[in-house]
PDB file of N, CA and C in Angstrom:
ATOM      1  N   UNK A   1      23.168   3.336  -3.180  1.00  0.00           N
ATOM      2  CA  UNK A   1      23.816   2.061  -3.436  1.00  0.00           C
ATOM      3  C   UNK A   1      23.556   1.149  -2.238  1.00  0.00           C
ATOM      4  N   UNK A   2      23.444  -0.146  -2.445  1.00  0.00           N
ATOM      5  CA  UNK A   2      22.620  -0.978  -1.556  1.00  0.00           C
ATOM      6  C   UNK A   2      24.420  -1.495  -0.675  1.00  0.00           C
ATOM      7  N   UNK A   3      24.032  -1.985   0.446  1.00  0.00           N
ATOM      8  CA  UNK A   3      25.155  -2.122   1.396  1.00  0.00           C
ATOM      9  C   UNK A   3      25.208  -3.794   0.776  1.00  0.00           C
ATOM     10  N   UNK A   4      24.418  -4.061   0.213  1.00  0.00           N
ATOM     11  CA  UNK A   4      24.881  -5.878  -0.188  1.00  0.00           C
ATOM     12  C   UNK A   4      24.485  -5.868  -1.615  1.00  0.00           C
ATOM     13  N   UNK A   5      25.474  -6.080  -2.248  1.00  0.00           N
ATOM     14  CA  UNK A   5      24.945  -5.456  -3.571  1.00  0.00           C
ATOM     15  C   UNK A   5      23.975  -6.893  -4.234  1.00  0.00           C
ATOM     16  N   UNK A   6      24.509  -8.137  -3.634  1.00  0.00           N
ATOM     17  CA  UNK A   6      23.113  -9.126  -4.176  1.00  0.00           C
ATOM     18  C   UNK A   6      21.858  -8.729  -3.539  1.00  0.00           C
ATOM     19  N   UNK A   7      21.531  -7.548  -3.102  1.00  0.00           N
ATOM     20  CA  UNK A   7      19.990  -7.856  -2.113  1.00  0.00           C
ATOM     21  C   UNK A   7      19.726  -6.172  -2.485  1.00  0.00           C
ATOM     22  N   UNK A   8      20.310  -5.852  -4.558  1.00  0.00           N
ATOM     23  CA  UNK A   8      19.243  -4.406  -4.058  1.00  0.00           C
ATOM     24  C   UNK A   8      17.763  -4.061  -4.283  1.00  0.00           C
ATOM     25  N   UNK A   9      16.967  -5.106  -4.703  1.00  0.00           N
ATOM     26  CA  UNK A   9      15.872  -5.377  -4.640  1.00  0.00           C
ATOM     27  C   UNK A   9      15.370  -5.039  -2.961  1.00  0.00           C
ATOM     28  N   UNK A  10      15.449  -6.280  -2.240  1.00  0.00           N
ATOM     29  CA  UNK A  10      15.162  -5.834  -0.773  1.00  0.00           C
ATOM     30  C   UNK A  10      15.688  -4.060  -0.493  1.00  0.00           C
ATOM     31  N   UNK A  11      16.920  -3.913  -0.557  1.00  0.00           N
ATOM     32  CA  UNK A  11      17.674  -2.864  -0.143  1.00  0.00           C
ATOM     33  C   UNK A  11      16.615  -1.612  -0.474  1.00  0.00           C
ATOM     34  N   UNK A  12      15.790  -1.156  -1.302  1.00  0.00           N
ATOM     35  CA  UNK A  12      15.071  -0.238  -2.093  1.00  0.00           C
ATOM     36  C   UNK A  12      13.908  -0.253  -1.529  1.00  0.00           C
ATOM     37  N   UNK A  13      13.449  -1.030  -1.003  1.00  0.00           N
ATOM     38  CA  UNK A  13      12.205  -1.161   0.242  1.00  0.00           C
ATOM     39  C   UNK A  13      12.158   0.184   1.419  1.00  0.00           C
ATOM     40  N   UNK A  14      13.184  -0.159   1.273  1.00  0.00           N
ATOM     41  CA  UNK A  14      14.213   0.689   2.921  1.00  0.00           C
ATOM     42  C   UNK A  14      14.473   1.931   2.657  1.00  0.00           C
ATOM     43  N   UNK A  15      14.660   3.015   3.446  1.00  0.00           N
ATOM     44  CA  UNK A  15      14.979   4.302   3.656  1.00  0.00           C
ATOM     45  C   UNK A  15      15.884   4.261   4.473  1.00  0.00           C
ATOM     46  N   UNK A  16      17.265   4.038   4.777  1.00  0.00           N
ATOM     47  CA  UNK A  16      18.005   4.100   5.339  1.00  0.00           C
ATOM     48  C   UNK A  16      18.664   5.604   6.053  1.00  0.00           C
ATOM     49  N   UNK A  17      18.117   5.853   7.617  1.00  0.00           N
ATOM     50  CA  UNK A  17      18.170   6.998   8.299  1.00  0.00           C
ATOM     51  C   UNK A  17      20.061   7.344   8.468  1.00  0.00           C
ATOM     52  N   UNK A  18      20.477   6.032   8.520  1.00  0.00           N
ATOM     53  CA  UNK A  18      21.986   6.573   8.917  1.00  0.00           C
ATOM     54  C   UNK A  18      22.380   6.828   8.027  1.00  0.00           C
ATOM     55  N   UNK A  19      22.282   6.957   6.409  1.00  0.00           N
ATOM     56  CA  UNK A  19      22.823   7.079   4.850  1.00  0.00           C
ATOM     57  C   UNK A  19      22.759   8.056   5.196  1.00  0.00           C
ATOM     58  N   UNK A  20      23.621   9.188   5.046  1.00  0.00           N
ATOM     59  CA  UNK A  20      23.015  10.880   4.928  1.00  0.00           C
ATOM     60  C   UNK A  20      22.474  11.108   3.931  1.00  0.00           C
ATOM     61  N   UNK A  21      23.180  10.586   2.280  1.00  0.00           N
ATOM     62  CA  UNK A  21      22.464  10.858   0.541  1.00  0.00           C
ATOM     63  C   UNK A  21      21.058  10.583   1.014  1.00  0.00           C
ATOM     64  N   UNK A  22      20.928   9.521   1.126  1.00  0.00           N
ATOM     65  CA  UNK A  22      19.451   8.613   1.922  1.00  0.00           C
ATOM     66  C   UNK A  22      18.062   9.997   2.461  1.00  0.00           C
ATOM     67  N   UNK A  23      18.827  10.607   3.191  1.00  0.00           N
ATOM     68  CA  UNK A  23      17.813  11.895   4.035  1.00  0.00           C
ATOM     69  C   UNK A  23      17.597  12.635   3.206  1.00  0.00           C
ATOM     70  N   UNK A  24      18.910  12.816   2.562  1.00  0.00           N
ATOM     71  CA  UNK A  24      19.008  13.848   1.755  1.00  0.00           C
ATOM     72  C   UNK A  24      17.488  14.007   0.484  1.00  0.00           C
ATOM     73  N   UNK A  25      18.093  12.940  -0.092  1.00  0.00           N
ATOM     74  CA  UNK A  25      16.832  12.289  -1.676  1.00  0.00           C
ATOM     75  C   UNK A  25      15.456  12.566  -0.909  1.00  0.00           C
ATOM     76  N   UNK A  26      15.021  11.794   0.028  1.00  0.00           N
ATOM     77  CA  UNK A  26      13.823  12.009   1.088  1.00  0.00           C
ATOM     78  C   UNK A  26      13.528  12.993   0.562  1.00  0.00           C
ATOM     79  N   UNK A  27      14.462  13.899   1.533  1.00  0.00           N
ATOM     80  CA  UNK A  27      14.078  15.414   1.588  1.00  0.00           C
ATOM     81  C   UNK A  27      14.056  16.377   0.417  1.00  0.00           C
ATOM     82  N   UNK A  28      14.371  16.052  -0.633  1.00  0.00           N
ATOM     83  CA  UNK A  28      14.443  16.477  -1.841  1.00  0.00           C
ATOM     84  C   UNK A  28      13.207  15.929  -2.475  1.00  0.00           C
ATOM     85  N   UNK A  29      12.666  14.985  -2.442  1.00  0.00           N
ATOM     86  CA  UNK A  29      11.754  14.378  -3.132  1.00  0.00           C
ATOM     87  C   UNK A  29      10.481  14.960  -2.849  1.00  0.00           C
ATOM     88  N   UNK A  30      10.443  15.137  -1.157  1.00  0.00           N
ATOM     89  CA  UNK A  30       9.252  16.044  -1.440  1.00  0.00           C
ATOM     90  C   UNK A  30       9.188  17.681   0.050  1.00  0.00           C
ATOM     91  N   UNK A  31      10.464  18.230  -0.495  1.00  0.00           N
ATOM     92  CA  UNK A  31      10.960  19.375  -0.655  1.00  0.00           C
ATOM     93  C   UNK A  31      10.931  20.136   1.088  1.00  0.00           C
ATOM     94  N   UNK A  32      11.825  18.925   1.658  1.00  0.00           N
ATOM     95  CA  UNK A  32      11.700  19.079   2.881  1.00  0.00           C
ATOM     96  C   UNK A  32      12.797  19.473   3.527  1.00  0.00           C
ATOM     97  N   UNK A  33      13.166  19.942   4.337  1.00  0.00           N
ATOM     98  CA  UNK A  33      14.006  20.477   5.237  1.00  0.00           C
ATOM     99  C   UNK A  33      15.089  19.221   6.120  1.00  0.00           C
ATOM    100  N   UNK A  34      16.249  18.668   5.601  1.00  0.00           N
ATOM    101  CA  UNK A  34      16.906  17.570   6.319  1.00  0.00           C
ATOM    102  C   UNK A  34      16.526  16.861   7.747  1.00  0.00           C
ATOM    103  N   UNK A  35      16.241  17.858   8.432  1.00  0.00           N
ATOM    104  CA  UNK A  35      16.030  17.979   9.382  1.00  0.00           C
ATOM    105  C   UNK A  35      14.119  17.286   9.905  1.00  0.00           C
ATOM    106  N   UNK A  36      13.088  18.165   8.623  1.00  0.00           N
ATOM    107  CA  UNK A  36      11.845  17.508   8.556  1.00  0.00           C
ATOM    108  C   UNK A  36      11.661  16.011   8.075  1.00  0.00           C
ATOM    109  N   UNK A  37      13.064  15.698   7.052  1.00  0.00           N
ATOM    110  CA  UNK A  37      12.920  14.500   6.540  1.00  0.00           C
ATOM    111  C   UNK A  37      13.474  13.429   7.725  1.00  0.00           C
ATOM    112  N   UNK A  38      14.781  13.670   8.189  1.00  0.00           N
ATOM    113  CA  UNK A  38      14.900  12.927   9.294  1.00  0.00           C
ATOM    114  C   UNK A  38      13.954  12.320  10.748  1.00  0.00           C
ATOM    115  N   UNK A  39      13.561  13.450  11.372  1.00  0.00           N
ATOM    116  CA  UNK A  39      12.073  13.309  12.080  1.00  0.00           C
ATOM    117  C   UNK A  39      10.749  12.899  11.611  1.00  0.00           C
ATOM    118  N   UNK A  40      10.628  12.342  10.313  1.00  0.00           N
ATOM    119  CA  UNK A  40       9.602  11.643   9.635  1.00  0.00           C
ATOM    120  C   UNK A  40      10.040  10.474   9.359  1.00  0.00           C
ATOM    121  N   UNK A  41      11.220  10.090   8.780  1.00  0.00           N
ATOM    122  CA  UNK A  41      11.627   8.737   8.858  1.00  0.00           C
ATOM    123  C   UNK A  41      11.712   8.481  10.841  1.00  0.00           C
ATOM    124  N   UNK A  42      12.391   8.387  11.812  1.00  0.00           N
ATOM    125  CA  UNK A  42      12.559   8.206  12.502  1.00  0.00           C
ATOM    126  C   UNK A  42      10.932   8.067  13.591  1.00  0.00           C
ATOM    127  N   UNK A  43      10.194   9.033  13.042  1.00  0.00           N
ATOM    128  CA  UNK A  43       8.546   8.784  13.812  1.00  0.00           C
ATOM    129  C   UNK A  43       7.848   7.776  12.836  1.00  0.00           C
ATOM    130  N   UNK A  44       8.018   7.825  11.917  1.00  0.00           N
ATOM    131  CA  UNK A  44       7.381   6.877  10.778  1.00  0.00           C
ATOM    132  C   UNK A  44       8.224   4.952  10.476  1.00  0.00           C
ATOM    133  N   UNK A  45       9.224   4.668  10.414  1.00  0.00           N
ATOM    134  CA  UNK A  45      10.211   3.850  10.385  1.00  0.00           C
ATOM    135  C   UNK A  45      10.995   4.012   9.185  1.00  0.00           C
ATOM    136  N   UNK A  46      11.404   3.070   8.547  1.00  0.00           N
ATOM    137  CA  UNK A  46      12.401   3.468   7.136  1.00  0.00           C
ATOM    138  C   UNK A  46      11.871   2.733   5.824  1.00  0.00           C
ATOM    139  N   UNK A  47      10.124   1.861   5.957  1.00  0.00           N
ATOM    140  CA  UNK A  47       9.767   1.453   4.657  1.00  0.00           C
ATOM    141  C   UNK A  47       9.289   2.785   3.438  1.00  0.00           C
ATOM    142  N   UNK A  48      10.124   2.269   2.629  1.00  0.00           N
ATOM    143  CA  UNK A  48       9.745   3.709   1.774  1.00  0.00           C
ATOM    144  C   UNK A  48       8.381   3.606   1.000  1.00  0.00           C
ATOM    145  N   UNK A  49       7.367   2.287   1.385  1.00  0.00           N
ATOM    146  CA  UNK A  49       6.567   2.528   0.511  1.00  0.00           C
ATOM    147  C   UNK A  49       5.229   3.269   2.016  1.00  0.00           C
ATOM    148  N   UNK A  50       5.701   3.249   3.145  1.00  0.00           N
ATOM    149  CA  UNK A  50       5.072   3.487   4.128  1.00  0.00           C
ATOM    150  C   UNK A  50       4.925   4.983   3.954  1.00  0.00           C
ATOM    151  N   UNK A  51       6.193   5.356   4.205  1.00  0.00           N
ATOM    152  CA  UNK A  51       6.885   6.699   3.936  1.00  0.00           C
ATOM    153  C   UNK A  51       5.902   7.451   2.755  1.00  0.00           C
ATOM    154  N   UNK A  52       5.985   7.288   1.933  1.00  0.00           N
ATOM    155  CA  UNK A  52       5.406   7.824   0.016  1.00  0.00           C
ATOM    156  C   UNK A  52       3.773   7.795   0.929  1.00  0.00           C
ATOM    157  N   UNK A  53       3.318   6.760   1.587  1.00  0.00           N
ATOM    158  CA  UNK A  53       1.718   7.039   1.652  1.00  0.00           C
ATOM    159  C   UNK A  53       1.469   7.780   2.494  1.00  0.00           C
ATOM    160  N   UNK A  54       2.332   8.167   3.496  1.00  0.00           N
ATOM    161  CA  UNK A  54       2.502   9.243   4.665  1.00  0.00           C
ATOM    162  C   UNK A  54       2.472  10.594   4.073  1.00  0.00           C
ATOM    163  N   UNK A  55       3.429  10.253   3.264  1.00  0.00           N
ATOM    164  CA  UNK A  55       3.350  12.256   2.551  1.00  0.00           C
ATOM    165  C   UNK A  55       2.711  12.220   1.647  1.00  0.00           C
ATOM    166  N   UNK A  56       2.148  11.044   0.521  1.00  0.00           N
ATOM    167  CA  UNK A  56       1.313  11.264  -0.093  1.00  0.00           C
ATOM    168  C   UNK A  56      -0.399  11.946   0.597  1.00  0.00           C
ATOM    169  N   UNK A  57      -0.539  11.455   1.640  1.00  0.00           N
ATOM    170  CA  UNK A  57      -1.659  11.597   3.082  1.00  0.00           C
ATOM    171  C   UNK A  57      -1.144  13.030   3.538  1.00  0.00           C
ATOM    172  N   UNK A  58      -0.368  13.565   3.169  1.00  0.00           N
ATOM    173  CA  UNK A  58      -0.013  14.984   3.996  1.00  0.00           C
ATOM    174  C   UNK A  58      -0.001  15.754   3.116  1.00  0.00           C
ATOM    175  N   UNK A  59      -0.223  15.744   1.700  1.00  0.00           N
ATOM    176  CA  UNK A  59      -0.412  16.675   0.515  1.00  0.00           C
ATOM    177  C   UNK A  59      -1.490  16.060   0.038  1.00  0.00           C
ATOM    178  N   UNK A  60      -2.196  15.071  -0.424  1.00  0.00           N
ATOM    179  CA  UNK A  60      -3.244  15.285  -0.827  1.00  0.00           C
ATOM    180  C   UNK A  60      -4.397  14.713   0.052  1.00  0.00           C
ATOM    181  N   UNK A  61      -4.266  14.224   1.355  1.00  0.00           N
ATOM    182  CA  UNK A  61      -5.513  13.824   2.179  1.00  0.00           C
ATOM    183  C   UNK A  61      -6.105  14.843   3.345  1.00  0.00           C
TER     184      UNK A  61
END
């Protein structure tokens, strides 16, 4: 759920590291360890379309 609910368009861009659900989904999505998902957002930043080409690049590149 977006913290401004007029802006959840923008809001969905974002990976939000302090959300815990947030790490959580990450880390579920592509079957990572809370802990692996957190240290990838935080070395990587929080755009999720950055994010998706990062692990897309780490499973199939």
């Amino acid at each position: 759920m977006p913290d401004d609910p007029t802006k959840t368009k923008e809001d969905r861009k974002f990976v939000s590291s302090q959300q815990e659900y947030e790490i959580d989904d990450f880390a579920r999505k592509y079957d990572l360890s809370r802990g692996e998902a957190a240290t990838i957002m935080k070395r990587y930043g929080s755009s999720r379309s950055k994010l998706d080409a990062i692990m897309a690049q780490r499973f199939y590149g």
